[in-house]
N, C-alpha and C. Protein backbone atom coordinates (compact mmCIF):
# COMPACT_ATOMS: atom_id res chain seq x y z
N UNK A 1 3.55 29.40 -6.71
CA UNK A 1 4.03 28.23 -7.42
C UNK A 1 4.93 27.44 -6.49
N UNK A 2 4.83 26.15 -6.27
CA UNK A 2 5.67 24.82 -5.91
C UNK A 2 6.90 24.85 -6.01
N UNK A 3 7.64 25.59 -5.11
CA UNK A 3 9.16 24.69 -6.00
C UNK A 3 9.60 23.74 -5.97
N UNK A 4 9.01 22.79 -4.91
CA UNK A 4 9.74 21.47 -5.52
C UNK A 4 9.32 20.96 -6.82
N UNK A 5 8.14 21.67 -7.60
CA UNK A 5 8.53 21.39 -8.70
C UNK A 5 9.37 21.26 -9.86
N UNK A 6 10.26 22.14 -9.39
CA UNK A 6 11.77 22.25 -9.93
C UNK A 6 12.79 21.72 -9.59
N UNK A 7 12.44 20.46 -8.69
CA UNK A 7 13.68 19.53 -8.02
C UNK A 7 13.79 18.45 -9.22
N UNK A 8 15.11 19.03 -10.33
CA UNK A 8 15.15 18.29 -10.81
C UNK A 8 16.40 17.72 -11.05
N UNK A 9 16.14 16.46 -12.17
CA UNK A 9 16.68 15.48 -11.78
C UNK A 9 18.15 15.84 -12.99
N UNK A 10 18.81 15.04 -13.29
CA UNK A 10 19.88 14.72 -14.68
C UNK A 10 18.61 14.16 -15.43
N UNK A 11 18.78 14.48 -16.85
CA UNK A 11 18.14 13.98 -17.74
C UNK A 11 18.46 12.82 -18.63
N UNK A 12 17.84 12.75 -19.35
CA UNK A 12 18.01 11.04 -19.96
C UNK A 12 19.74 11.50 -20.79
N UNK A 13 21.00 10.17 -20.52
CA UNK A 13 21.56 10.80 -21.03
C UNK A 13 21.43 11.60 -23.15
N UNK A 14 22.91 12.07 -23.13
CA UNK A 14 22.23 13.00 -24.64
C UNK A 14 22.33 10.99 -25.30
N UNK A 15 23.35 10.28 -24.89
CA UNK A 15 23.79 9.10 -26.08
C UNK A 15 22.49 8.49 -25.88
N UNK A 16 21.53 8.58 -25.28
CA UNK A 16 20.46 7.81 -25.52
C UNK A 16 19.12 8.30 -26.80
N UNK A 17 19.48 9.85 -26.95
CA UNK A 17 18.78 10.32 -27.57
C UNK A 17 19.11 9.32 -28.66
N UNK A 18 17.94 9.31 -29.79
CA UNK A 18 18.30 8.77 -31.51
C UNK A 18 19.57 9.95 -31.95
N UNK A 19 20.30 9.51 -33.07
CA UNK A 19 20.94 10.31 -33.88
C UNK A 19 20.28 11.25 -34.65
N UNK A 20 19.25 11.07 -35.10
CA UNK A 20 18.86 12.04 -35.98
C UNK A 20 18.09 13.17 -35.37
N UNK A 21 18.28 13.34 -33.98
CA UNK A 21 17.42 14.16 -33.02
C UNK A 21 18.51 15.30 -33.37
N UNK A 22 19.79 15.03 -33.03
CA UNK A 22 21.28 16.18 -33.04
C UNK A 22 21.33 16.46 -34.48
N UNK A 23 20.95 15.99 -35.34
CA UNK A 23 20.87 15.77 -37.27
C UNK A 23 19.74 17.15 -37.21
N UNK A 24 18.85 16.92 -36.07
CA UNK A 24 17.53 17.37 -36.63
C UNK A 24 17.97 18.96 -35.88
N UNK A 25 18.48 18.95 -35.32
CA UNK A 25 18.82 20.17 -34.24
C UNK A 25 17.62 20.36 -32.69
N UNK A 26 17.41 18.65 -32.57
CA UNK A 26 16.48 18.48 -31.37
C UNK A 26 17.39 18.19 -30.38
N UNK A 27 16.44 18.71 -28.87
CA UNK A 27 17.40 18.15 -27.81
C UNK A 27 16.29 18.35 -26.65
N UNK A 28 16.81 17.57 -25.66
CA UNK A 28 16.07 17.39 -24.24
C UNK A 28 16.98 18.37 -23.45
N UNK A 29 16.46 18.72 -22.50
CA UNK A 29 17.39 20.27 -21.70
C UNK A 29 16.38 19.99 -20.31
N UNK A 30 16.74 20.24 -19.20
CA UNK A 30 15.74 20.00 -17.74
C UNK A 30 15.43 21.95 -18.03
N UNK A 31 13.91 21.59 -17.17
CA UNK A 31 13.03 22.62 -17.64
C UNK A 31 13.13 23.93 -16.24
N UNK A 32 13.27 24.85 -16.75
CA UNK A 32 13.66 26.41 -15.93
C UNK A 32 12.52 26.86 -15.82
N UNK A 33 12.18 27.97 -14.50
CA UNK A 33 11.25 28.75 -14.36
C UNK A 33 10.90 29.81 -15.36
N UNK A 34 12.10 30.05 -16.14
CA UNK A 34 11.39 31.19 -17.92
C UNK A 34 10.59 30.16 -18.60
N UNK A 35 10.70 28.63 -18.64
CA UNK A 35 9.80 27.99 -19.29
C UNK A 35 8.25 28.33 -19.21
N UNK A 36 8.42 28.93 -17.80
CA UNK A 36 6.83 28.89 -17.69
C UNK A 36 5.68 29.31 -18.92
N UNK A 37 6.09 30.86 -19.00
CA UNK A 37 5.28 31.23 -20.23
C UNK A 37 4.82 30.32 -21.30
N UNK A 38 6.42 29.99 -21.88
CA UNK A 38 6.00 28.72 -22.78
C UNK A 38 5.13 27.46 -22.29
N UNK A 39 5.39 27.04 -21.45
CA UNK A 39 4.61 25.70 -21.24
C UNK A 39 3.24 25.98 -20.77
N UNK A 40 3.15 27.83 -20.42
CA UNK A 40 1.06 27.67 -20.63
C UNK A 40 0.88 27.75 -21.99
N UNK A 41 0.90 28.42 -22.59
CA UNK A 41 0.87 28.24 -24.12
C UNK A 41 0.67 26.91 -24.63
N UNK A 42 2.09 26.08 -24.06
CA UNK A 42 2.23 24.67 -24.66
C UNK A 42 0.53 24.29 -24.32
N UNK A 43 0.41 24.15 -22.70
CA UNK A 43 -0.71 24.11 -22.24
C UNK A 43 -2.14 24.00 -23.10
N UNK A 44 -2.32 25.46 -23.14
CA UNK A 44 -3.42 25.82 -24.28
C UNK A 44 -3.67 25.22 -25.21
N UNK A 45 -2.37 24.96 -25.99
CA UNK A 45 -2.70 24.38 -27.38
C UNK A 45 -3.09 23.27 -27.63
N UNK A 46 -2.39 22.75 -26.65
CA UNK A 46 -2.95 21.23 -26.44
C UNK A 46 -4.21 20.60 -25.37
N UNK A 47 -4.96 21.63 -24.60
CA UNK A 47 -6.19 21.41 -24.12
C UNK A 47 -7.32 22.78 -24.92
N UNK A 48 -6.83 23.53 -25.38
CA UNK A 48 -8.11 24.63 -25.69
C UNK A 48 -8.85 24.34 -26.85
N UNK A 49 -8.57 22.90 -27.64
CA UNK A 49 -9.56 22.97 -28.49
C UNK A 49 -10.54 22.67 -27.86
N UNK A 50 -10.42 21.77 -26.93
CA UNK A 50 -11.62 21.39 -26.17
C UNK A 50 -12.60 22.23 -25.68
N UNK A 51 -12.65 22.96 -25.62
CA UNK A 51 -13.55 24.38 -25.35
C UNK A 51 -13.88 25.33 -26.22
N UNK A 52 -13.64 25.08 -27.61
CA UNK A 52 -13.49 26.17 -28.28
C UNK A 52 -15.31 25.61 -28.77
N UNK A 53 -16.45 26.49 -29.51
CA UNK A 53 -17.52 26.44 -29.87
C UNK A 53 -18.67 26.14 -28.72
N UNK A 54 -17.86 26.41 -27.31
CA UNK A 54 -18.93 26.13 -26.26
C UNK A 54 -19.45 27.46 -25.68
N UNK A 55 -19.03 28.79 -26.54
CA UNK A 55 -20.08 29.88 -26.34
C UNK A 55 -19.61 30.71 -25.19
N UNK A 56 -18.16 30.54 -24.95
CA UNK A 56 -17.33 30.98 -24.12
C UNK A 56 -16.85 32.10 -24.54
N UNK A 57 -16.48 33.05 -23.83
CA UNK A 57 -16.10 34.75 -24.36
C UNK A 57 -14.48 34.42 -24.21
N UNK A 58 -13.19 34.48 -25.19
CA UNK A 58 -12.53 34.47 -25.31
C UNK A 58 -11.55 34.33 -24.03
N UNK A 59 -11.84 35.96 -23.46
CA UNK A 59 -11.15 36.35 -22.18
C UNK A 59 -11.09 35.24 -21.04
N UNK A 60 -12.90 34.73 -21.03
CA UNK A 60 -12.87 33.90 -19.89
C UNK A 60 -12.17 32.14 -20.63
N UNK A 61 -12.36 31.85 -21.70
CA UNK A 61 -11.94 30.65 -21.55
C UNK A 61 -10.50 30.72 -21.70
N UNK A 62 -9.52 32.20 -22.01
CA UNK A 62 -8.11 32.13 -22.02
C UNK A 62 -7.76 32.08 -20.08
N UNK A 63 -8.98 32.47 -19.50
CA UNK A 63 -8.55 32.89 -17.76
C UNK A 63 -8.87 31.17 -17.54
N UNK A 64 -9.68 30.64 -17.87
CA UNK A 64 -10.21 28.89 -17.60
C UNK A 64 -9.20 28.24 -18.01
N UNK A 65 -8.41 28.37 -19.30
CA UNK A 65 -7.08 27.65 -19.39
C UNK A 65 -6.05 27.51 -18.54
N UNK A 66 -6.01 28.89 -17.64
CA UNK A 66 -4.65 29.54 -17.16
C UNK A 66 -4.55 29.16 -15.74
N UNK A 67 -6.41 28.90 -15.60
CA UNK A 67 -6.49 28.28 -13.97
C UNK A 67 -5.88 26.84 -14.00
N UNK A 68 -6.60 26.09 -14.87
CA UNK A 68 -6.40 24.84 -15.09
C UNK A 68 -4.60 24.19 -15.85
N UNK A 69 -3.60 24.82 -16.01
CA UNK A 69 -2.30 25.20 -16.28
C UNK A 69 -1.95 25.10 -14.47
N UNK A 70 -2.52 25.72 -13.74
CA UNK A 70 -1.79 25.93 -12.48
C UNK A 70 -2.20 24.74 -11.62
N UNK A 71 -3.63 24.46 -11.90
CA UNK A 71 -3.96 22.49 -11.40
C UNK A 71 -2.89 21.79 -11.62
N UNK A 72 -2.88 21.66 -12.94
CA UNK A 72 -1.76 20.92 -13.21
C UNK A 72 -0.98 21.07 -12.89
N UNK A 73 -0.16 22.25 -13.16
CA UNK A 73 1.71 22.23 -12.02
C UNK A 73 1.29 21.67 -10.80
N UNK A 74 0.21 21.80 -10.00
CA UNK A 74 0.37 21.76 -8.94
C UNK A 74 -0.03 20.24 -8.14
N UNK A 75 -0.80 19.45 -9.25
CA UNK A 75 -1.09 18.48 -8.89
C UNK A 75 0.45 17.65 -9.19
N UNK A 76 1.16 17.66 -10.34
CA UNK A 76 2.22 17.21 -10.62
C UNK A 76 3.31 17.37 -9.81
N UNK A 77 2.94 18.96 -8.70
CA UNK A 77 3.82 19.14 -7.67
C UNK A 77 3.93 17.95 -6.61
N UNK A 78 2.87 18.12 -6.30
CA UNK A 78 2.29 17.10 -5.11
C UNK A 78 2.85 15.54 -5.10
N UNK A 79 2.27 15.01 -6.75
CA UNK A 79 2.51 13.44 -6.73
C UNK A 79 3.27 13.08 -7.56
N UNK A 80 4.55 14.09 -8.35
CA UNK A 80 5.51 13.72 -9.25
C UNK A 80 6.37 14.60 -8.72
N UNK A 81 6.64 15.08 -7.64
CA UNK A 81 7.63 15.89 -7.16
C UNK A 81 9.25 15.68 -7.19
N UNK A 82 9.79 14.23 -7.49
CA UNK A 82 10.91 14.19 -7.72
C UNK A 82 10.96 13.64 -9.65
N UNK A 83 10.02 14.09 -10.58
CA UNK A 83 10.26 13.63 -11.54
C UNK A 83 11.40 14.35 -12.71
N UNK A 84 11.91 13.96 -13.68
CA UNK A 84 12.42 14.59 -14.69
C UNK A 84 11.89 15.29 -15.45
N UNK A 85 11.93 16.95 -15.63
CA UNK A 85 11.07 18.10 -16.56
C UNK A 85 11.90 18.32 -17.21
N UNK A 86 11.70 17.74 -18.28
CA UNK A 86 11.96 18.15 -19.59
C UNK A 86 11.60 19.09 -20.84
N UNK A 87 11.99 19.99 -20.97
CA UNK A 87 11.50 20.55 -22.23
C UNK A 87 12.41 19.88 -23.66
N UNK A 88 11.56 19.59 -24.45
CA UNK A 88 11.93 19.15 -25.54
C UNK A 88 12.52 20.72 -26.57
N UNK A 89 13.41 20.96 -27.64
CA UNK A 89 13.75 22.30 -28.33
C UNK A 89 14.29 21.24 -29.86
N UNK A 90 13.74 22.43 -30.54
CA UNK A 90 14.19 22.54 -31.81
C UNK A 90 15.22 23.74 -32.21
N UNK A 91 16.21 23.26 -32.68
CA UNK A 91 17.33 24.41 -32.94
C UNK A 91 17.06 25.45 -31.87
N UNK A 92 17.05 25.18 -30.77
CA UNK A 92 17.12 26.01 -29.61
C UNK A 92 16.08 26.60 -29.13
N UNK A 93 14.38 26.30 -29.72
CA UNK A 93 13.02 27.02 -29.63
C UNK A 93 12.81 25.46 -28.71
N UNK A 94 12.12 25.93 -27.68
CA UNK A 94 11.17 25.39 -27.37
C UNK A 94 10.09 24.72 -28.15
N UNK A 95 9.76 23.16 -28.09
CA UNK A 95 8.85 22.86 -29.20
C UNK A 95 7.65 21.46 -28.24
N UNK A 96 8.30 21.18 -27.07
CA UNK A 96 7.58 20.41 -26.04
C UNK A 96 8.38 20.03 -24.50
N UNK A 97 6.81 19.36 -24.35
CA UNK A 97 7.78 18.62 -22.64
C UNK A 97 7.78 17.63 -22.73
N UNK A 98 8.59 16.81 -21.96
CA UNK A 98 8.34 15.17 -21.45
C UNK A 98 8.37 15.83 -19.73
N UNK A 99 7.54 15.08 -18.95
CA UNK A 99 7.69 14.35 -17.68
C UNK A 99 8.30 13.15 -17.11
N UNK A 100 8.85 12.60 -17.30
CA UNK A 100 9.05 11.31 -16.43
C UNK A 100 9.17 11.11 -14.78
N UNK A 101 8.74 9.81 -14.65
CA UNK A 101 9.14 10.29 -13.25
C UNK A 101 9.23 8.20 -12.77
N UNK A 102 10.50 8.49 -12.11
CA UNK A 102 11.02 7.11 -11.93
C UNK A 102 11.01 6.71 -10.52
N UNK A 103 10.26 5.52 -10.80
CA UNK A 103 10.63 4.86 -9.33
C UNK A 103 11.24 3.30 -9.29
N UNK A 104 11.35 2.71 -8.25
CA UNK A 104 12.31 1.29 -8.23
C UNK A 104 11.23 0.59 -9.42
N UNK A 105 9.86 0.61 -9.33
CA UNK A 105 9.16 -0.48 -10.19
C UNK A 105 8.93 0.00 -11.48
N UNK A 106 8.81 1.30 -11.88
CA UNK A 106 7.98 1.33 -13.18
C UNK A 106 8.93 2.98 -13.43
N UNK A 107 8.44 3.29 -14.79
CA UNK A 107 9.05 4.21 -15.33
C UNK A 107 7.32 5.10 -15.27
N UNK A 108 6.60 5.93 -14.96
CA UNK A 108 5.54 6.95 -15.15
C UNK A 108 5.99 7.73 -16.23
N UNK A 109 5.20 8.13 -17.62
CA UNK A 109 5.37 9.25 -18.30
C UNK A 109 4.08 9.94 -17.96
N UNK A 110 4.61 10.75 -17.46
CA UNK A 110 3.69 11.89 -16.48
C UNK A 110 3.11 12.65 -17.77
N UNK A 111 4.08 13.01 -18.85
CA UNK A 111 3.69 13.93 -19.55
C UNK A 111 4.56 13.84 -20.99
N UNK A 112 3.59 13.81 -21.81
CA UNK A 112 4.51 14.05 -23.17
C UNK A 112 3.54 15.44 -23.70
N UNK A 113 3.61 16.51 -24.35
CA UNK A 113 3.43 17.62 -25.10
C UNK A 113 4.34 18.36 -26.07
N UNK A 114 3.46 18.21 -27.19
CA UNK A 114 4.59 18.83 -28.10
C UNK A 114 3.62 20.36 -28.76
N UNK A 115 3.76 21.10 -29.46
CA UNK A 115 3.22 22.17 -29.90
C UNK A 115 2.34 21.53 -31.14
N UNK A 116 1.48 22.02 -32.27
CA UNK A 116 0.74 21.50 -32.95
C UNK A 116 1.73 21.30 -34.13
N UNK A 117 2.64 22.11 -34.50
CA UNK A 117 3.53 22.14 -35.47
C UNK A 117 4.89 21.27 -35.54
N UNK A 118 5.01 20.64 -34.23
CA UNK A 118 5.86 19.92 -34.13
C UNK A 118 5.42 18.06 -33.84
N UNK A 119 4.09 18.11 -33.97
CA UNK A 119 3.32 16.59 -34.35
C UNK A 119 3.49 16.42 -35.01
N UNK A 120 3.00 14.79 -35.18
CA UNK A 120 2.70 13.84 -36.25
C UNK A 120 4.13 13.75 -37.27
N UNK A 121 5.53 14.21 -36.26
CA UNK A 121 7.20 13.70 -36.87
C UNK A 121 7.48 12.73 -36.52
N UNK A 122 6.73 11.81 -35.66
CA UNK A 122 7.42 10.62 -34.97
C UNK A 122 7.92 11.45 -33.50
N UNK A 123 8.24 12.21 -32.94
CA UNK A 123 8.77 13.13 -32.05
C UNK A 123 8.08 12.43 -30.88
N UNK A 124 6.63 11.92 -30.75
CA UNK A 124 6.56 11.27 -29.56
C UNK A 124 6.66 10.33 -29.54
N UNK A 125 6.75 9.67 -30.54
CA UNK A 125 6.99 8.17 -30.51
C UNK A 125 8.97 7.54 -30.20
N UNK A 126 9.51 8.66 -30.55
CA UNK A 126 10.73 8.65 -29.78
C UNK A 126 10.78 9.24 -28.44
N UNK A 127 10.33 10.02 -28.14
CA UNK A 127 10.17 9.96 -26.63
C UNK A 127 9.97 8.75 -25.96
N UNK A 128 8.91 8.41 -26.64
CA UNK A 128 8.55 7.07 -25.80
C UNK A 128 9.41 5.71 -25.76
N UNK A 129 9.82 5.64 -26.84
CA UNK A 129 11.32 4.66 -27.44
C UNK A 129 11.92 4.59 -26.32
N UNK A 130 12.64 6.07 -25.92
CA UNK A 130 13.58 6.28 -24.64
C UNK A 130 13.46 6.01 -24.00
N UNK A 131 12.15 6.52 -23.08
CA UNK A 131 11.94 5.71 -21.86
C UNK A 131 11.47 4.37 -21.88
N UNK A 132 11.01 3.85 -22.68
CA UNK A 132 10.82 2.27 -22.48
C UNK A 132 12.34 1.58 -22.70
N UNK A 133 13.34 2.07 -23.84
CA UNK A 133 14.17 1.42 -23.54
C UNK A 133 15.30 1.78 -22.19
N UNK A 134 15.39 2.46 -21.58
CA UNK A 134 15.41 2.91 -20.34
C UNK A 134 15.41 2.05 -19.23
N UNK A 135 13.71 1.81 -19.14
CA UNK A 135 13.04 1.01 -18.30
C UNK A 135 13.58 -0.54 -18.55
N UNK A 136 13.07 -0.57 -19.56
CA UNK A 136 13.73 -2.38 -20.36
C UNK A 136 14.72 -2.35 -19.60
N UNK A 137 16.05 -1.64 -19.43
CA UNK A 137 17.99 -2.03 -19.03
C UNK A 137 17.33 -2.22 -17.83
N UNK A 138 16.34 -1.47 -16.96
CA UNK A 138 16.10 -1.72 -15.51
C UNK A 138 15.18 -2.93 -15.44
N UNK A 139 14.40 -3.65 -16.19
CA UNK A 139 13.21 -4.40 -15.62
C UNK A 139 12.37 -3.79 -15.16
N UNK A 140 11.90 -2.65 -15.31
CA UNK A 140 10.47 -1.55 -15.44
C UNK A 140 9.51 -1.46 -16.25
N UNK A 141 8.54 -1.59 -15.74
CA UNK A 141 7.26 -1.44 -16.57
C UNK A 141 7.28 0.09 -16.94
N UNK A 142 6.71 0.72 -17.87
CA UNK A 142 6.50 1.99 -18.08
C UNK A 142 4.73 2.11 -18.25
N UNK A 143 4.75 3.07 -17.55
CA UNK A 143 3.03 3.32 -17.23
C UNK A 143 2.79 4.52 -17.76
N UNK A 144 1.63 4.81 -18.06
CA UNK A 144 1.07 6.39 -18.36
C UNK A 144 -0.78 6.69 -18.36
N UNK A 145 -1.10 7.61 -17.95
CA UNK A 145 -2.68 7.82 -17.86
C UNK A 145 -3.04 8.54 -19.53
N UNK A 146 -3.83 8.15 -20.42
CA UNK A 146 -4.65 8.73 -21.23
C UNK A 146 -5.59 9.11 -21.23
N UNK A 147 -6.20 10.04 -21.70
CA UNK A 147 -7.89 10.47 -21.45
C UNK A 147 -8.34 9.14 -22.77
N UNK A 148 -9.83 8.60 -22.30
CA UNK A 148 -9.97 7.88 -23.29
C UNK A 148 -10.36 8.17 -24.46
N UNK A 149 -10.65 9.47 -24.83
CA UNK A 149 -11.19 9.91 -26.05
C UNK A 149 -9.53 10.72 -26.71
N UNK A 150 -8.40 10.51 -26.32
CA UNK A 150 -7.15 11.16 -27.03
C UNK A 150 -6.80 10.16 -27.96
N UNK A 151 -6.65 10.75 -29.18
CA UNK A 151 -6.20 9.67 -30.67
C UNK A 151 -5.06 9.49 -29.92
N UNK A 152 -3.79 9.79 -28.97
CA UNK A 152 -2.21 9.64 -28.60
C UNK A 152 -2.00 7.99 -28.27
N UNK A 153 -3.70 7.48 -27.81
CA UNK A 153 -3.55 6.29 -27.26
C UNK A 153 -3.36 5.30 -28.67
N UNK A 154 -3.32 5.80 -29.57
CA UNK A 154 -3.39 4.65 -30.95
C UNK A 154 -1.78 4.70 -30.98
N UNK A 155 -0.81 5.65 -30.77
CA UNK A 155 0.38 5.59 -30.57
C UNK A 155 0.66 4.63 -29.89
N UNK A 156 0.03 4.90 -28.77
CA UNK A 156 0.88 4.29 -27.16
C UNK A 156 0.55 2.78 -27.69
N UNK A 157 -1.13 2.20 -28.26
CA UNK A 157 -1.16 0.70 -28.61
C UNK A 157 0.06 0.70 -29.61
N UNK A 158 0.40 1.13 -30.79
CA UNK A 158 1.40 0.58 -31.57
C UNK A 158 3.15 0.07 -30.69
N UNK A 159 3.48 1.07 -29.99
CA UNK A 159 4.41 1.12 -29.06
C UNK A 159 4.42 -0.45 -27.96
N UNK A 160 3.33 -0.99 -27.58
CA UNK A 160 2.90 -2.15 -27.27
C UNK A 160 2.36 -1.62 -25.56
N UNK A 161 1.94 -0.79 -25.66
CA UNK A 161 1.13 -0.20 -24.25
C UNK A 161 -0.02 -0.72 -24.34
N UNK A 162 -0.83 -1.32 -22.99
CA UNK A 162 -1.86 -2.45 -23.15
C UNK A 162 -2.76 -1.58 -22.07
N UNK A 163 -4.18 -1.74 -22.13
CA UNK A 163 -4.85 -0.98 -21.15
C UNK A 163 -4.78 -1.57 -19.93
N UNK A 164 -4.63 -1.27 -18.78
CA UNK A 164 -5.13 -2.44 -17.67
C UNK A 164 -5.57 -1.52 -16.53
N UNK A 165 -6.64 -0.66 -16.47
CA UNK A 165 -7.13 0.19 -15.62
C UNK A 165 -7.97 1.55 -16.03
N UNK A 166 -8.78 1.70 -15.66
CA UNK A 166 -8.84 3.43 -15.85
C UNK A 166 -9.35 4.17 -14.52
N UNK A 167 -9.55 5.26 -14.48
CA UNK A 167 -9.55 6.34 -13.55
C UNK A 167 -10.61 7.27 -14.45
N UNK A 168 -11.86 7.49 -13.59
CA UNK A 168 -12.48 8.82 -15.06
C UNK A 168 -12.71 8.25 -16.18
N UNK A 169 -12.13 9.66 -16.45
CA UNK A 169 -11.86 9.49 -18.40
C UNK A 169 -10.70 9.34 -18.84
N UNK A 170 -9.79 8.71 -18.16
CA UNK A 170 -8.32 8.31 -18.33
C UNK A 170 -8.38 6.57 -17.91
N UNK A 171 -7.55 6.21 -19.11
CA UNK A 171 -7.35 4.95 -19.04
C UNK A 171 -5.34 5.03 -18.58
N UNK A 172 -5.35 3.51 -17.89
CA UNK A 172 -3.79 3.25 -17.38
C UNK A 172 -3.45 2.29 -18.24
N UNK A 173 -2.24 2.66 -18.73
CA UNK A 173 -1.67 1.85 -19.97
C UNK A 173 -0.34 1.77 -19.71
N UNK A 174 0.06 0.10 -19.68
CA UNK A 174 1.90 -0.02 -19.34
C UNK A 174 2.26 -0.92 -20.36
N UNK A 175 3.38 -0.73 -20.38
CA UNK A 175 3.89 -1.58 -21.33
C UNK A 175 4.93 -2.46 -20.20
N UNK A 176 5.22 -3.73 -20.52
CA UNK A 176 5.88 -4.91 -19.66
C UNK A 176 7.52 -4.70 -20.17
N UNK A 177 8.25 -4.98 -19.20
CA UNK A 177 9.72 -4.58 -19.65
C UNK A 177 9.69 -5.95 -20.45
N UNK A 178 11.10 -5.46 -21.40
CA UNK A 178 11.35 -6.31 -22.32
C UNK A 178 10.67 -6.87 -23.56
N UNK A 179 9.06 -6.10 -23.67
CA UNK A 179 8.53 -6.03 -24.67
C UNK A 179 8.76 -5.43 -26.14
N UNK A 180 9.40 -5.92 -27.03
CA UNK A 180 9.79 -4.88 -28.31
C UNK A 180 9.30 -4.07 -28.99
N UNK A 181 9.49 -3.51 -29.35
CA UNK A 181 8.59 -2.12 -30.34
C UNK A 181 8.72 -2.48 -31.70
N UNK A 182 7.60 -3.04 -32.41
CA UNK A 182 7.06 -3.58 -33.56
C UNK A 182 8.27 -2.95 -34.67
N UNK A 183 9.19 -3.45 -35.77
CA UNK A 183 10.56 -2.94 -36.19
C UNK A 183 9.75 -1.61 -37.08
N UNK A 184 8.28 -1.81 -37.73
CA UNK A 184 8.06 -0.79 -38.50
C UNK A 184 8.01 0.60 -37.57
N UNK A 185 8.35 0.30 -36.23
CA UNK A 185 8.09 1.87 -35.36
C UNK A 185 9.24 2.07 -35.35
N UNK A 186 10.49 1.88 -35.50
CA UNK A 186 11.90 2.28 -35.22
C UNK A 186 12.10 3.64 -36.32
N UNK A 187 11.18 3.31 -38.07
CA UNK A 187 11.80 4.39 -38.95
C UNK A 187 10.82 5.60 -38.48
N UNK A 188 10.18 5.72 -37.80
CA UNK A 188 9.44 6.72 -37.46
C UNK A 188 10.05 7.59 -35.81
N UNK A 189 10.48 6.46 -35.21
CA UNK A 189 11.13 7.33 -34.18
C UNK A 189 12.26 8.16 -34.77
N UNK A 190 12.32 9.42 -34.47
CA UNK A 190 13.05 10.36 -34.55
C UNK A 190 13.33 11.07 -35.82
N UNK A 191 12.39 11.25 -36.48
CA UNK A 191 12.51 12.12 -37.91
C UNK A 191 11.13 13.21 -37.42
């Protein structure tokens, strides 16, 4: 394993979090090497449906997850090496990650993941709040890659993320600093 994957940064401060994140007993914390376990798991849950009914023997598609878990650290090593790892926690459990990763022009969300039980709270849509308003105080665009078949991108359009690229099966989606977030998305961030 990479360690500069672990060159990390200060995290977003806590006063930027919403209030009802500390209400909720949520918090952002920079992410430790015990995370690991958790974040293949996180991993899994959030890529293994994709494989599930393709006639795969358990063992091998839990070993196909575990390879593809280590792509990823490692590609993220390579070309997000000074970013912010975040694990997201609920009353002190682990419940997701954010990535960010900042440079002079744009804000990258490398990564948002949350567990299946901790979706559909608004939880990423305040993530995303943050770093765009973040970016906004700087004059940063905030960018991020989607696969094009992930429902996450109907989020990212409400949020005001516009397509302008793809790669693959990933589309590039930024949002322009100083763009507002539609007022009906504010009661949904952070509950």
């Amino acid at each position: 394993m990479n360690p500069a994957l672990y060159g990390l940064v200060v995290p977003t401060p806590a006063s930027a979090l919403p209030d009802t994140w500390a209400d909720g007993g949520l918090a952002l914390r920079p992410q430790t090497e015990q995370d690991m376990p958790f974040l293949q798991a996180l991993f899994a849950s959030v890529r293994g449906s994709e494989f599930e009914g393709n006639g795969w023997p358990d063992a091998f598609r839990s070993a196909f997850l575990d390879q593809q878990f280590r792509f990823q650290l490692a590609h993220y090593a390579q070309y997000y090496a000074d970013a912010d790892l975040l694990i997201i926690e609920r009353q002190g459990a682990p419940i997701g990650r954010l990535y960010l990763h900042r440079s002079p022009s744009e804000h990258r969300i490398v990564d948002i993941s949350l567990l299946p039980e901790a979706r559909n709270q608004g939880l990423g849509g305040a993530l995303l709040d943050i770093a765009c308003a973040e970016a906004h105080r700087l004059g940063r665009v905030v960018s991020l890659h989607v696969e094009k078949n992930n429902p996450a991108q109907r989020l990212y359009r409400r949020k005001g993320f516009v397509q302008v690229g793809e790669s693959g099966p990933y589309w590039l989606m930024i949002r322009a600093p100083g763009q507002d977030v539609p007022a009906e998305e504010h009661t949904e961030a952070g509950t």
